[in-house]
C-alpha atoms as a PDB file:
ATOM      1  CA  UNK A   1       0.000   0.000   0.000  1.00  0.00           C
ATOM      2  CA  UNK A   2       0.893   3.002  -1.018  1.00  0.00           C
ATOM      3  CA  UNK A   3       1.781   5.924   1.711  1.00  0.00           C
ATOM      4  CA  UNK A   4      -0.768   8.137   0.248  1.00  0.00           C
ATOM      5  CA  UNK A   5      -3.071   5.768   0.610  1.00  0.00           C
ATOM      6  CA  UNK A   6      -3.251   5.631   4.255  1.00  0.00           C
ATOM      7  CA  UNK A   7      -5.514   8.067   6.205  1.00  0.00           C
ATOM      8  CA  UNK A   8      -4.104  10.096   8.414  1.00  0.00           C
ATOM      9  CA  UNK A   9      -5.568   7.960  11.527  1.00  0.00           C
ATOM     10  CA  UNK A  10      -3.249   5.540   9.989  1.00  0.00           C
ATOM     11  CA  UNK A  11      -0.558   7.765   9.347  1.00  0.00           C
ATOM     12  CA  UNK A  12      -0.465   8.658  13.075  1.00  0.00           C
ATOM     13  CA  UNK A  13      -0.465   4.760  13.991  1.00  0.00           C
ATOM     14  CA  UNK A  14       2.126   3.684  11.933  1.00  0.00           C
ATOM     15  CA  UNK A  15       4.550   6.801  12.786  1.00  0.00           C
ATOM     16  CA  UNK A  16       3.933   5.373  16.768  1.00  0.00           C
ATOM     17  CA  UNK A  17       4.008   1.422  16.269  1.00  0.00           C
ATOM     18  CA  UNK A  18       7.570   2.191  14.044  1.00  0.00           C
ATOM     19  CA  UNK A  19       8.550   4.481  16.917  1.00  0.00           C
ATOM     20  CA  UNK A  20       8.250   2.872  19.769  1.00  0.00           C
ATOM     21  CA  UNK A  21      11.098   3.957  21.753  1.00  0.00           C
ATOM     22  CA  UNK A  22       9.095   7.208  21.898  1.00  0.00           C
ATOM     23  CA  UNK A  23       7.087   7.557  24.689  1.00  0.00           C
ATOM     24  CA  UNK A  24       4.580  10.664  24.486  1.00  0.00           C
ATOM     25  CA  UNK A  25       3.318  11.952  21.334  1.00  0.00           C
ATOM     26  CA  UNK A  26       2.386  15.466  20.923  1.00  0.00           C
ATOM     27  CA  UNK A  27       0.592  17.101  17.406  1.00  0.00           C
ATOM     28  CA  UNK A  28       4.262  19.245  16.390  1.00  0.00           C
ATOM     29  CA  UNK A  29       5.692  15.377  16.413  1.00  0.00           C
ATOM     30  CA  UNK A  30       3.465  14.731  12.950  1.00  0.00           C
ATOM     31  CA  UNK A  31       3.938  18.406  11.553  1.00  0.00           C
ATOM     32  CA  UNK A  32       7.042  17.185   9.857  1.00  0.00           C
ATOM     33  CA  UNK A  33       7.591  14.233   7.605  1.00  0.00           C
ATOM     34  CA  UNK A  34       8.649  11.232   9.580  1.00  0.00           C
ATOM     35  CA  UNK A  35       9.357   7.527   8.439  1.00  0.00           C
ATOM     36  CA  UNK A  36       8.349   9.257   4.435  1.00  0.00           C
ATOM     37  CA  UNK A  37       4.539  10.067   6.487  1.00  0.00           C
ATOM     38  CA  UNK A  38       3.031  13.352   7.001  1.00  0.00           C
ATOM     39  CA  UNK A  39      -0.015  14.864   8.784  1.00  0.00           C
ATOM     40  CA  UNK A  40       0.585  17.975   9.292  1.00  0.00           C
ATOM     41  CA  UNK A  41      -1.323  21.196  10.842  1.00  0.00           C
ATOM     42  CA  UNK A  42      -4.142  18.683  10.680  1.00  0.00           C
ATOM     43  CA  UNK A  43      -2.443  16.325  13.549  1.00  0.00           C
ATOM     44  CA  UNK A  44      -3.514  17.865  16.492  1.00  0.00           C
ATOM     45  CA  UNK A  45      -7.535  17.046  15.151  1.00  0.00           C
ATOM     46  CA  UNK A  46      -6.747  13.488  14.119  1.00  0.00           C
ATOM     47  CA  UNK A  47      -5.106  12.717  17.392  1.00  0.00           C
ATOM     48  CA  UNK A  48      -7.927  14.272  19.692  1.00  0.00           C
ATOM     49  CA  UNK A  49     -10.443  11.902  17.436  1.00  0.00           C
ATOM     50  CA  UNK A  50      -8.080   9.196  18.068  1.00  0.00           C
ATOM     51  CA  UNK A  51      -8.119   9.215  21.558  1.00  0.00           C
ATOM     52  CA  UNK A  52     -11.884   9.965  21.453  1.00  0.00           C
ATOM     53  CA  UNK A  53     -12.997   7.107  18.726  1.00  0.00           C
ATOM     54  CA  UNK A  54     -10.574   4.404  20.525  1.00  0.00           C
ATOM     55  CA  UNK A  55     -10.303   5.631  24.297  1.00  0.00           C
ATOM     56  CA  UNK A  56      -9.254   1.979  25.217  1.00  0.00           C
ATOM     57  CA  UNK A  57      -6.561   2.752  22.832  1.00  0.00           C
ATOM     58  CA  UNK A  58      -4.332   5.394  24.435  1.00  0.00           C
ATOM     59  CA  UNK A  59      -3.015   7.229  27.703  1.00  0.00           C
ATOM     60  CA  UNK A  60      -3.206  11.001  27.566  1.00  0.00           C
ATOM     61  CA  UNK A  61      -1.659  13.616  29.651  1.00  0.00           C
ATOM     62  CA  UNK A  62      -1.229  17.753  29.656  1.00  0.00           C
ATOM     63  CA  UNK A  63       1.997  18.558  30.239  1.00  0.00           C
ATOM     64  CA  UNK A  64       2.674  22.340  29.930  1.00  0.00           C
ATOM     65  CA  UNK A  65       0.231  23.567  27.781  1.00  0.00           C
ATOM     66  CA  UNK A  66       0.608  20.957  25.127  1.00  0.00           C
ATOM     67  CA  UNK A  67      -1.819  17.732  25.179  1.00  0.00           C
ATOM     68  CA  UNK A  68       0.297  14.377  24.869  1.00  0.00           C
ATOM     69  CA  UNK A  69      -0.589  10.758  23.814  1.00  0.00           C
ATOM     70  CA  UNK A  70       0.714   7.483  24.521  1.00  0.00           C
ATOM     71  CA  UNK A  71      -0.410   3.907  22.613  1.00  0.00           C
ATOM     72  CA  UNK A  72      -0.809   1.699  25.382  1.00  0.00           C
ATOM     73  CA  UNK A  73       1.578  -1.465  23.679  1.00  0.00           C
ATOM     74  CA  UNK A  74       1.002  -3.555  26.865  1.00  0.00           C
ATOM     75  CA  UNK A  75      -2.665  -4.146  25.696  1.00  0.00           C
ATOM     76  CA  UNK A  76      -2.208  -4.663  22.251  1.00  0.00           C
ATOM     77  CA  UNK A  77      -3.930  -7.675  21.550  1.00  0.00           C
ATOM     78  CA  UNK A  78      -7.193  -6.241  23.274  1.00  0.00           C
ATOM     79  CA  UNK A  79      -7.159  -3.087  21.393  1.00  0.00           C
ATOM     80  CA  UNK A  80      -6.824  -5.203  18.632  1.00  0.00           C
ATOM     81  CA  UNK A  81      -9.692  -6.832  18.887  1.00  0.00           C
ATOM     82  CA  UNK A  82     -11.561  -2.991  18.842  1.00  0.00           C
ATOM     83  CA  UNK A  83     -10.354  -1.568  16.071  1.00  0.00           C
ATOM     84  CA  UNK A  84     -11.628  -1.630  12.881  1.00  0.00           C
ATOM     85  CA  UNK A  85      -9.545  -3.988  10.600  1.00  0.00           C
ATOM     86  CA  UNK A  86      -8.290  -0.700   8.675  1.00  0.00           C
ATOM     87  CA  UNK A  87      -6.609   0.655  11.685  1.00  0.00           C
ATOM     88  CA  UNK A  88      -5.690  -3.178  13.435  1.00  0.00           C
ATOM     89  CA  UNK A  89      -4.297  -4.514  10.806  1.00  0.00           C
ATOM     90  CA  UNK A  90      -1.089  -1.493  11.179  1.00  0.00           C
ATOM     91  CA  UNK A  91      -0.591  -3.637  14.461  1.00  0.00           C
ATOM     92  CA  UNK A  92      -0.098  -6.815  12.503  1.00  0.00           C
ATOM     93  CA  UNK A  93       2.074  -4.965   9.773  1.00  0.00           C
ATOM     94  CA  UNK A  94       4.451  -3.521  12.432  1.00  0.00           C
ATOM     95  CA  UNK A  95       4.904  -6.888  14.320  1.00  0.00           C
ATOM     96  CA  UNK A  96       3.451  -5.005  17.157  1.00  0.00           C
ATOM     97  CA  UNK A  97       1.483  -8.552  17.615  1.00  0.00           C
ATOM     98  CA  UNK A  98       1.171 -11.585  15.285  1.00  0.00           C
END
């Protein structure tokens, strides 16, 4: 697939299940191309519907005045289970589970 393909939802996923050494996420992290993705001024929206759509999904915190996210890896094979396949399957791809 094709990056242009993805949606930005899954632009966001893949950029954290590649990078998983990184902890916290904030929206200037996706303003700038990273693994050949890009979100953009748009990233701070598609994150905040991220952690809305798929609460399950990820920790957030405020630190300063910038809002942060965090996949929660340790419960990847339930959140798994609640994604739709379009977003799942990025775990699968990125050997985040098998």
């Amino acid at each position: 697939m094709a990056n242009n393909e993805l949606t930005q939802h899954e632009k966001i996923l893949v950029i954290i299940f590649r990078n998983r050494h990184k902890q916290w996420w904030r929206a200037s992290d996706f303003q700038q191309p990273i693994d050949n993705l890009f979100i953009g001024y748009e990233a701070s929206a598609r994150m905040s519907e991220l952690s809305k759509l798929y609460p399950d999904a990820f920790n957030i915190r405020q630190n300063g005045r910038f809002r942060e996210m965090q996949f929660k890896f340790s419960d990847a094979e339930n959140i798994h289970k609640k994604l739709p396949h379009e977003l799942g399957r990025h775990l699968v791809r990125e050997k985040i589970i098998r």
